[in-house]
C-alpha atoms as a PDB file:
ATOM      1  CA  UNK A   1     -11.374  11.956  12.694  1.00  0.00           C
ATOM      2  CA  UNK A   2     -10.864  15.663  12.823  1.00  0.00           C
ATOM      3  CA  UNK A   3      -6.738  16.998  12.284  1.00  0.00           C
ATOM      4  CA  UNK A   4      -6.178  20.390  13.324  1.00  0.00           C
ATOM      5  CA  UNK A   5      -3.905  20.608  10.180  1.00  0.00           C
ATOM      6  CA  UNK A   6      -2.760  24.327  11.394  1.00  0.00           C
ATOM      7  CA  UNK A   7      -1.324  22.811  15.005  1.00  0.00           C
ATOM      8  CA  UNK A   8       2.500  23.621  15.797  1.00  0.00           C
ATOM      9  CA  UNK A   9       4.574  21.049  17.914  1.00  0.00           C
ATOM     10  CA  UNK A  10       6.599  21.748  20.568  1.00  0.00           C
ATOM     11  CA  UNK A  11      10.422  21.054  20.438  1.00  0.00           C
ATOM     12  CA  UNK A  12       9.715  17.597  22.467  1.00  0.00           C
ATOM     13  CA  UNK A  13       6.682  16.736  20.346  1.00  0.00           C
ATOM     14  CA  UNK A  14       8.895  16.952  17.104  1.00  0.00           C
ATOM     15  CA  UNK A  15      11.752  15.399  18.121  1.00  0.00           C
ATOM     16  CA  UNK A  16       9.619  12.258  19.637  1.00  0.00           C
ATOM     17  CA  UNK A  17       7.793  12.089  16.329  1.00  0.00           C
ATOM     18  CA  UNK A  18      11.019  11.725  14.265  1.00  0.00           C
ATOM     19  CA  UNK A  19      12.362   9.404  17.175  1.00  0.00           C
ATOM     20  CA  UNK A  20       9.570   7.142  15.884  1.00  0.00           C
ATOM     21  CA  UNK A  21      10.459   7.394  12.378  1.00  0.00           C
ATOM     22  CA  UNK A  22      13.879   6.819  12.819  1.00  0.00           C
ATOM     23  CA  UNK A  23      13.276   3.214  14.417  1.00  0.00           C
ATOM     24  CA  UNK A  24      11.333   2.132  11.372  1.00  0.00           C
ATOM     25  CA  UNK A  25      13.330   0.525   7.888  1.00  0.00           C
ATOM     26  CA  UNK A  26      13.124   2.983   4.737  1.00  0.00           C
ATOM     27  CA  UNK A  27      13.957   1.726   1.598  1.00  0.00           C
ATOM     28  CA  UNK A  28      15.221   5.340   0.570  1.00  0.00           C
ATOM     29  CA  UNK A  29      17.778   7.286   2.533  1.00  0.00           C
ATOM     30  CA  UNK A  30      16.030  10.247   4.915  1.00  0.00           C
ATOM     31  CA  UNK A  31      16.883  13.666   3.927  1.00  0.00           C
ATOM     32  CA  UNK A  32      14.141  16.330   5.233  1.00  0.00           C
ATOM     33  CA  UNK A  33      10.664  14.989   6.131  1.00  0.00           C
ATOM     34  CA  UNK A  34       9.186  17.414   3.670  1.00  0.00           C
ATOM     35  CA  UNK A  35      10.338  15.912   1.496  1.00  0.00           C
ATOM     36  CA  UNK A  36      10.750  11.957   2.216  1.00  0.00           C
ATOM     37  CA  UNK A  37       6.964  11.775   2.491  1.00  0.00           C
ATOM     38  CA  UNK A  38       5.807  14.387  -0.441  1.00  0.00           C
ATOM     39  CA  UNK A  39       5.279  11.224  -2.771  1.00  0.00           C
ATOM     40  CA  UNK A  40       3.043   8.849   0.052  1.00  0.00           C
ATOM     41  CA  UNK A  41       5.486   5.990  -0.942  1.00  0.00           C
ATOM     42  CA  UNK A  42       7.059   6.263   2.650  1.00  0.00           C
ATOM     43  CA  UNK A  43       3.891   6.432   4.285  1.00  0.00           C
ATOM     44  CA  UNK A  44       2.749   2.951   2.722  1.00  0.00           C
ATOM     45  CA  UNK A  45       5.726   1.617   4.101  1.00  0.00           C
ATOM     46  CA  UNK A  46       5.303   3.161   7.608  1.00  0.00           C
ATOM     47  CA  UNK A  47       1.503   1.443   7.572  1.00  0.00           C
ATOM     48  CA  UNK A  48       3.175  -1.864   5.504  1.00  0.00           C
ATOM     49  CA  UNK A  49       6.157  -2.506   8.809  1.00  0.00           C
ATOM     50  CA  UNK A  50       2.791  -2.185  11.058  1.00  0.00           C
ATOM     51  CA  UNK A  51       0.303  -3.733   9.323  1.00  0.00           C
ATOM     52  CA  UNK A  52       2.069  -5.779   6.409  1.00  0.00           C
ATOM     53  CA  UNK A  53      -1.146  -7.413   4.773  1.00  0.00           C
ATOM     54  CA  UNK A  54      -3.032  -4.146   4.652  1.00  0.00           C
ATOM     55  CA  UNK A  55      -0.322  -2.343   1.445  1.00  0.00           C
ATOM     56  CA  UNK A  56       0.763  -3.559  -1.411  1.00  0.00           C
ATOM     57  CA  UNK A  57       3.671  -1.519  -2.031  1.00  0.00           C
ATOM     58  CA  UNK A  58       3.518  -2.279  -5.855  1.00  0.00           C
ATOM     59  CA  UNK A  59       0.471  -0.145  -6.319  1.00  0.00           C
ATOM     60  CA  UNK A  60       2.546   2.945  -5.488  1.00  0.00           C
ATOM     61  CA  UNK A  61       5.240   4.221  -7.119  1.00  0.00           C
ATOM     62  CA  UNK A  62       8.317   7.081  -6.467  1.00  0.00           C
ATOM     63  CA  UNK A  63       7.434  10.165  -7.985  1.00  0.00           C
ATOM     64  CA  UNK A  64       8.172  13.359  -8.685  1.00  0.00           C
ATOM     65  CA  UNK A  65       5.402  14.764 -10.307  1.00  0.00           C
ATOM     66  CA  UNK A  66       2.823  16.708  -8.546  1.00  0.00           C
ATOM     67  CA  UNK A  67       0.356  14.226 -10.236  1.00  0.00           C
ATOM     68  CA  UNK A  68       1.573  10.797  -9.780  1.00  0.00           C
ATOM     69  CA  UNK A  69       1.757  11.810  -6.106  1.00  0.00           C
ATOM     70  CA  UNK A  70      -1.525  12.701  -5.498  1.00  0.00           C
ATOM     71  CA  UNK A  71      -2.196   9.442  -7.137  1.00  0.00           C
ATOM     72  CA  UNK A  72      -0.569   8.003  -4.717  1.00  0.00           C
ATOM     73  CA  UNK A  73      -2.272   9.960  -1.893  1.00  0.00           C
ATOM     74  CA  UNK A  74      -5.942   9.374  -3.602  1.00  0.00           C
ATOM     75  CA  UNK A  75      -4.972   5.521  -3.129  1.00  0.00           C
ATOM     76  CA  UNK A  76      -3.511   5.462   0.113  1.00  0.00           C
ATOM     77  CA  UNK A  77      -6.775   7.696   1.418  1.00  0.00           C
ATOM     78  CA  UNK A  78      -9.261   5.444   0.091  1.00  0.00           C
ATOM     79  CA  UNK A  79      -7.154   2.246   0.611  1.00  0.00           C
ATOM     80  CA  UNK A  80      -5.508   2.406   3.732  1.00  0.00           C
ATOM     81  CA  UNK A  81      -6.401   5.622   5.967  1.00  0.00           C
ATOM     82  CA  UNK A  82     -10.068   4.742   5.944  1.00  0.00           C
ATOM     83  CA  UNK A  83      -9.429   1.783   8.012  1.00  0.00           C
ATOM     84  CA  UNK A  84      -7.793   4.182  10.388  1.00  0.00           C
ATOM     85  CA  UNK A  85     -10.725   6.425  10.379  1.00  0.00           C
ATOM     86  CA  UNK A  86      -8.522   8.902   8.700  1.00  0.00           C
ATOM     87  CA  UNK A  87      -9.186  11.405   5.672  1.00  0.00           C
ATOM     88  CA  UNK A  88      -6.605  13.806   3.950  1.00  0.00           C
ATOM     89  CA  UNK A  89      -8.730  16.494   2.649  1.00  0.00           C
ATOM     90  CA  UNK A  90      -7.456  17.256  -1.375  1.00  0.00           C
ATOM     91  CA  UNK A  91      -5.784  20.870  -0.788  1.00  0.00           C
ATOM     92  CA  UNK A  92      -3.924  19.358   2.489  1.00  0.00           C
ATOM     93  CA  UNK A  93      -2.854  15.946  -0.144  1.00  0.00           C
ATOM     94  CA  UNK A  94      -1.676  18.693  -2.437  1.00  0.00           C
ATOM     95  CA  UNK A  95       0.046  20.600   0.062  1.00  0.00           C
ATOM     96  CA  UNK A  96       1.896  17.342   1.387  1.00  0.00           C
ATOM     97  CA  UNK A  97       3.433  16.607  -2.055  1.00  0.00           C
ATOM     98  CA  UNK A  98       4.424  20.368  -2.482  1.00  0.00           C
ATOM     99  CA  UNK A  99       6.194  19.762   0.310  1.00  0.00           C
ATOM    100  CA  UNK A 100       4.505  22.974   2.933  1.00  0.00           C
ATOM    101  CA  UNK A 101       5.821  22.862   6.134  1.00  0.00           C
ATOM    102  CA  UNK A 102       4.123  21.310   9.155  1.00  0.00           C
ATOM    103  CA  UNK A 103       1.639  19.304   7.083  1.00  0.00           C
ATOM    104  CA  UNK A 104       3.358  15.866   7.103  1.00  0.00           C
ATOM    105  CA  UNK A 105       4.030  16.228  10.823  1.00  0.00           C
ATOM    106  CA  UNK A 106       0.657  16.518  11.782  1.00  0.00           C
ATOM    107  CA  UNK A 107      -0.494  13.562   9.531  1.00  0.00           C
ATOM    108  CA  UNK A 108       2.451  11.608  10.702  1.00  0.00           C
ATOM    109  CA  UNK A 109       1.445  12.085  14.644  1.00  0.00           C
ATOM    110  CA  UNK A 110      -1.831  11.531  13.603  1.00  0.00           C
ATOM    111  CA  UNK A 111      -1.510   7.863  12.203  1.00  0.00           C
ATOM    112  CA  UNK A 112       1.145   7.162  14.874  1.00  0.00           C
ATOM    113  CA  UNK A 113      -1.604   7.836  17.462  1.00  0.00           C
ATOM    114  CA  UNK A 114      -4.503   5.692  15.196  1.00  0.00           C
ATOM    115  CA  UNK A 115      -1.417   2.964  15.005  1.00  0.00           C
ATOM    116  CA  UNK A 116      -0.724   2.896  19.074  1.00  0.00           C
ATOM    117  CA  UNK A 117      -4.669   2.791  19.131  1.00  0.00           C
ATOM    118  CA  UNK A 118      -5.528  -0.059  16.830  1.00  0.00           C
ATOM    119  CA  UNK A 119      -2.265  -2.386  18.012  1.00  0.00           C
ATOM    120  CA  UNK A 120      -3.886  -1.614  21.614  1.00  0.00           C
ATOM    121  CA  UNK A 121      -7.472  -2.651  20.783  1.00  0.00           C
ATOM    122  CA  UNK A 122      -5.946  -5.939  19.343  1.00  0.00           C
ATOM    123  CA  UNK A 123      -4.501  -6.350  22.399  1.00  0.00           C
ATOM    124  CA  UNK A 124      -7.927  -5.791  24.085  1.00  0.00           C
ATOM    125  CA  UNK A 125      -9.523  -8.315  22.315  1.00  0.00           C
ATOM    126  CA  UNK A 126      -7.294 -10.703  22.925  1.00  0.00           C
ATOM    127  CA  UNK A 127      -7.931 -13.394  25.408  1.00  0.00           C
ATOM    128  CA  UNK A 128      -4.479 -13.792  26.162  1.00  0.00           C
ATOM    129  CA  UNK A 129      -3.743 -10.011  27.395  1.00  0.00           C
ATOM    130  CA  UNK A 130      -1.621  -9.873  30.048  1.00  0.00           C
ATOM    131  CA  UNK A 131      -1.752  -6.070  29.716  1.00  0.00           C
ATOM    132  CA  UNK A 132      -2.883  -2.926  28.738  1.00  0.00           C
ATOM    133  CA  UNK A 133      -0.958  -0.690  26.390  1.00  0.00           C
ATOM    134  CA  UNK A 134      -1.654   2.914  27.777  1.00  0.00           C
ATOM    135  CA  UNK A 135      -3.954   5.706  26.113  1.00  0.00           C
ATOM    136  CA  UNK A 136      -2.272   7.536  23.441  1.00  0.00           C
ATOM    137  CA  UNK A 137      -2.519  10.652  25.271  1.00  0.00           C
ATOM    138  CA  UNK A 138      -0.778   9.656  28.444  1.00  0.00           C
ATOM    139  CA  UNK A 139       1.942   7.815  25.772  1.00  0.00           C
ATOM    140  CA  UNK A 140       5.714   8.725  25.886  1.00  0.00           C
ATOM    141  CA  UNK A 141       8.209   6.849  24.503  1.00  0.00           C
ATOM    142  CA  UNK A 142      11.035   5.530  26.215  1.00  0.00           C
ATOM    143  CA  UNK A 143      13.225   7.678  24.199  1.00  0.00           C
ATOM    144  CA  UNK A 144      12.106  11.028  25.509  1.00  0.00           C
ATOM    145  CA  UNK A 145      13.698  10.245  28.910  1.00  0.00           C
ATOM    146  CA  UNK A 146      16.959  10.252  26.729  1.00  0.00           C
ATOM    147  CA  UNK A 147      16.287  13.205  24.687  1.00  0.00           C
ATOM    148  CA  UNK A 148      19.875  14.548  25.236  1.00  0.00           C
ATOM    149  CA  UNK A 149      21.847  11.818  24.293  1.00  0.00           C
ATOM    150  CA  UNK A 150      19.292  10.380  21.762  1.00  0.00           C
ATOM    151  CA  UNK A 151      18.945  12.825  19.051  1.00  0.00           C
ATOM    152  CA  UNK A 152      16.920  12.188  15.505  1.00  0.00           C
ATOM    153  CA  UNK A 153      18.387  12.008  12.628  1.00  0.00           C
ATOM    154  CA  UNK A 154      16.280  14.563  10.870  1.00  0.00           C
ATOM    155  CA  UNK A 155      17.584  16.569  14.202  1.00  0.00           C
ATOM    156  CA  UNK A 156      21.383  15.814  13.080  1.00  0.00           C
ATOM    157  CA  UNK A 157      22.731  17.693  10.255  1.00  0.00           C
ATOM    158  CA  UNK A 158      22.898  16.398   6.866  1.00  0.00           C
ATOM    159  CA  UNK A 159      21.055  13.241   5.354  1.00  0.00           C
ATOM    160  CA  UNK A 160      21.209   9.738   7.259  1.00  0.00           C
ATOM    161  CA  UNK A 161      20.330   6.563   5.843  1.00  0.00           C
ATOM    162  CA  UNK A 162      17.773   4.638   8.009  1.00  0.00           C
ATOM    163  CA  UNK A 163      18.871   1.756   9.948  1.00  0.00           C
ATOM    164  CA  UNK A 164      16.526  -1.027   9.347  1.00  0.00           C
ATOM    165  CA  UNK A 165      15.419  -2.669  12.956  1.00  0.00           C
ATOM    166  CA  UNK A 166      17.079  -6.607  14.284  1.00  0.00           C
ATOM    167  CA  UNK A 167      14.415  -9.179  13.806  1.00  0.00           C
ATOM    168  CA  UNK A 168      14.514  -9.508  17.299  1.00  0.00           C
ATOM    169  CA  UNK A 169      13.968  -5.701  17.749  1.00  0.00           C
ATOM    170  CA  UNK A 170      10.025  -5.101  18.870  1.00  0.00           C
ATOM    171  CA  UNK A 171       8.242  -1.539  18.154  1.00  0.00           C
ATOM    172  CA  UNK A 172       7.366   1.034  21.353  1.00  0.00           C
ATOM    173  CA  UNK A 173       3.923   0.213  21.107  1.00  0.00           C
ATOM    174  CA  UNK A 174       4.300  -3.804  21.975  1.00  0.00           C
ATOM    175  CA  UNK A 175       6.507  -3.397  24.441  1.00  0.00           C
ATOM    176  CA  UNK A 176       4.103  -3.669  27.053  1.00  0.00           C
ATOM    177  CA  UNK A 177       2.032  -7.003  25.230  1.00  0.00           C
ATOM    178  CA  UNK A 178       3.499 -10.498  26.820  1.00  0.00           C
ATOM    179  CA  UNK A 179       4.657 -12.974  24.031  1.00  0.00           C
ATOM    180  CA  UNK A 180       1.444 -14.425  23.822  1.00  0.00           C
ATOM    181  CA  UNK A 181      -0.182 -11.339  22.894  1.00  0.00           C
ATOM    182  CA  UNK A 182       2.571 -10.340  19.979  1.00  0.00           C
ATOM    183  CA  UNK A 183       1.809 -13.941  18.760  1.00  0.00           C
ATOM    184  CA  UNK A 184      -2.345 -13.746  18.963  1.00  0.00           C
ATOM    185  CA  UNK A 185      -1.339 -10.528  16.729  1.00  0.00           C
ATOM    186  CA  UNK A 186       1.355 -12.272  14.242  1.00  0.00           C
ATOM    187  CA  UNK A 187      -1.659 -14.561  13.639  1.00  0.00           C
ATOM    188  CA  UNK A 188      -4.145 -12.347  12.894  1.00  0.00           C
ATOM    189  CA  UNK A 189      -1.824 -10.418  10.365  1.00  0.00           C
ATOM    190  CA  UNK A 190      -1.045 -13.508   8.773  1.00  0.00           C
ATOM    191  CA  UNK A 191      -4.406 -14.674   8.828  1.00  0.00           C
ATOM    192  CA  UNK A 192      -5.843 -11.469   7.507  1.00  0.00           C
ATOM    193  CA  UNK A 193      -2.853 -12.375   4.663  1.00  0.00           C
ATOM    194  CA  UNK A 194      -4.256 -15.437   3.528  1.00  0.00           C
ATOM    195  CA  UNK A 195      -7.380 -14.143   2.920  1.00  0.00           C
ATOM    196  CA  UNK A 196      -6.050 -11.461   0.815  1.00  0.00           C
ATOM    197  CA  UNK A 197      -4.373 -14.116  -0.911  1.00  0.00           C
ATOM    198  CA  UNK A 198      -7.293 -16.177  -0.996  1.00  0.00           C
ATOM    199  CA  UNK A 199      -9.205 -13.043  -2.472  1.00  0.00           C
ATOM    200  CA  UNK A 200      -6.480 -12.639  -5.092  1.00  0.00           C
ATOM    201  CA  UNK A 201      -6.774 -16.260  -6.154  1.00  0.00           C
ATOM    202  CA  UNK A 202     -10.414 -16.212  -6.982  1.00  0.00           C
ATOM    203  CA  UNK A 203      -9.613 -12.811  -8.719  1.00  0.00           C
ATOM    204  CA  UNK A 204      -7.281 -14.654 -11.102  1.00  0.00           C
ATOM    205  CA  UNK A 205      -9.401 -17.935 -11.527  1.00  0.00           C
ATOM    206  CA  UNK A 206     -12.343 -16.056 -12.344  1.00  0.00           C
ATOM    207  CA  UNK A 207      -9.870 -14.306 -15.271  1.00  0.00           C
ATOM    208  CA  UNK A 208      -8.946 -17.608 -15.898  1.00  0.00           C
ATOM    209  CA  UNK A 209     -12.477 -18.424 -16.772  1.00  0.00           C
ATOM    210  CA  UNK A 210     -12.886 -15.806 -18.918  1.00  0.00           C
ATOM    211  CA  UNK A 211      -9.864 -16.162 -21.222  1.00  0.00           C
ATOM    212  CA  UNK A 212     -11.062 -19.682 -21.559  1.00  0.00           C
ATOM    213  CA  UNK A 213     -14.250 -18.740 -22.716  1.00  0.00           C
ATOM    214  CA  UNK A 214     -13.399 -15.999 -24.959  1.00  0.00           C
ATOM    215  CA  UNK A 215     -10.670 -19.222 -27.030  1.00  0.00           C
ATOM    216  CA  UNK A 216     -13.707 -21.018 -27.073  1.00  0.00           C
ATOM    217  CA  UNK A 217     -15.412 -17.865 -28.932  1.00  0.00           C
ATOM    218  CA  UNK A 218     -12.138 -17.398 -30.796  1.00  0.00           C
ATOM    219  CA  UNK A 219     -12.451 -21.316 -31.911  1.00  0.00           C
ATOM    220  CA  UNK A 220     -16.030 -21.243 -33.264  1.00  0.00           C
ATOM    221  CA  UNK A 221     -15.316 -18.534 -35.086  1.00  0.00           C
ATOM    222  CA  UNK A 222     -11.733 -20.121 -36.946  1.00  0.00           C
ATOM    223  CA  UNK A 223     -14.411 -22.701 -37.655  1.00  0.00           C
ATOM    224  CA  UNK A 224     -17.056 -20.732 -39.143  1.00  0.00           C
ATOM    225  CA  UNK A 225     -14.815 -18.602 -41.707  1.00  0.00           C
ATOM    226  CA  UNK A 226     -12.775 -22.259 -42.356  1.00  0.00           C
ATOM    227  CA  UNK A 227     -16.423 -23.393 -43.897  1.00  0.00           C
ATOM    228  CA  UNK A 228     -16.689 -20.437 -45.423  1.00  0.00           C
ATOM    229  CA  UNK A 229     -13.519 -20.402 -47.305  1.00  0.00           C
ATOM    230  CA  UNK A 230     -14.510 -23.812 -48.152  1.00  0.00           C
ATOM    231  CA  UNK A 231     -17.955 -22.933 -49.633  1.00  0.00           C
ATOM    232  CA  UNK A 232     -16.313 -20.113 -51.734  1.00  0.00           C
ATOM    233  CA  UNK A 233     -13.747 -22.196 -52.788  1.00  0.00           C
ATOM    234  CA  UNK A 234     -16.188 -25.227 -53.887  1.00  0.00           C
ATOM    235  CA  UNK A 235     -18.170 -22.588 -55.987  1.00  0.00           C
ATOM    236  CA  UNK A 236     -15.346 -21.052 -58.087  1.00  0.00           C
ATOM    237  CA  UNK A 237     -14.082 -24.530 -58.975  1.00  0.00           C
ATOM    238  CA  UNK A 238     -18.102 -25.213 -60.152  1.00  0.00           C
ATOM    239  CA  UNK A 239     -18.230 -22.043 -62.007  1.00  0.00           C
ATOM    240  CA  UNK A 240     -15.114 -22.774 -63.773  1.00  0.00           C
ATOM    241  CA  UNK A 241     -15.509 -23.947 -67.356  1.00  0.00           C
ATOM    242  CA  UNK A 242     -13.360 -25.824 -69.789  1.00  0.00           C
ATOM    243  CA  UNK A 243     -10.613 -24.056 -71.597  1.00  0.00           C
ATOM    244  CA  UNK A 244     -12.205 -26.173 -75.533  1.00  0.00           C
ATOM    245  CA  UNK A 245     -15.806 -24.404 -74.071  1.00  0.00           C
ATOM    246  CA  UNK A 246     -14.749 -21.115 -74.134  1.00  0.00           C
ATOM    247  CA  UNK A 247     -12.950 -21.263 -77.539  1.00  0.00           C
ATOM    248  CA  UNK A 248     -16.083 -22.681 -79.233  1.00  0.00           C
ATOM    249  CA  UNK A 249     -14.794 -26.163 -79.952  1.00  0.00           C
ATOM    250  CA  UNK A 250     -16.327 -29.201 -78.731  1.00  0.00           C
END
């Protein structure tokens, strides 16, 4: 997918985009978008409220260094983004944790959109559809008919600590999927879970197997330097010779 990383939002653009963000649970407190998603660590948890068995937030860490963020933006791109069709070129990565204006929006409108488009092919597929989630393009959110009353918080002066959303809350982009549908979906994230867990299970047997195997190496050789000592021991005591020998006396 091709981002026109240069493209400026409109005033109704931005503030729907931080509408969105404002809906979803942070484990930090927001202070300027900039900033908040420099390190990718946000981002994971953006995909992670979506699409919970696709992160593992444990792989990526706060940071402040210029480094350990692009680590975390190297893993997220080859991890996570790809399954979006999505690719952050290295100088715009580098330009996201230095914090340049404009770059995080346009990544962050861009997933949005490859979010809204995956939930709404699930729906497609699913024989239980009652109905269609609109094109991305012809999306608004319910929100922007409020835009007056309903400011975001990056909109509001000074920082604001996110609200995290009711369990019975649902996201924009299921509101129009029947309860069937949002259950078809449940399962298939849960589903997608076990297998992840299933894959991790192997992962640890198979180390299992190895650690076994490398005691069994570890006994054999105890074993071998045990007869060893043995031998050595066994010859000194035949080389030995009486004390009456070595003075001459019988």
């Amino acid at each position: 997918m091709l981002i026109d990383w240069k493209y400026r939002f409109d005033d109704g653009q931005r503030i729907a985009l931080f509408q969105w963000i404002d809906r979803l649970p942070f484990s930090r407190t927001k202070t300027r978008i900039e900033r908040d998603f420099s390190d990718g660590l946000m981002v994971a948890e953006l995909i992670k409220y979506y699409f919970p068995s696709w992160v593992d937030l444990h792989n990526y860490a706060p940071a402040n260094s210029t480094q350990q963020k692009l680590i975390n933006w190297g893993l997220l791109n080859r991890k996570i983004l790809c399954r979006f069709n999505l690719n952050v070129p290295e100088p715009v990565m580098r330009g996201i944790c230095l914090g340049r204006s404009g770059l995080v929006e346009v990544f962050l409108y861009n997933l949005r959109t490859k979010i809204d488009e995956v939930l709404h092919q699930k729906a497609k597929t699913s024989e239980h559809a009652n109905a269609m989630i609109t094109p991305r393009q012809n999306y608004t959110p319910p929100e922007m008919d409020e835009q007056s009353q309903n400011i975001s918080q990056y909109v509001r002066s000074g920082p604001q600590r996110l609200k995290p959303q009711g369990p019975g809350r649902k996201t924009t982009s299921m509101h129009n999927l029947s309860g069937d549908v949002v259950s078809r979906i449940e399962f298939d994230e849960k589903e997608q879970e076990c297998m992840a867990k299933d894959e991790q299970i192997q992962i640890l047997q198979a180390k299992i197997r190895r650690l076994e195997h490398l005691l069994h190496l570890k006994d054999i050789r105890v074993e071998d330097l045990s007869e060893k000592l043995e031998r050595i021991k066994g010859a000194s005591i035949g080389n030995r010779q009486p004390p009456s020998m070595i003075n001459g006396r019988k």
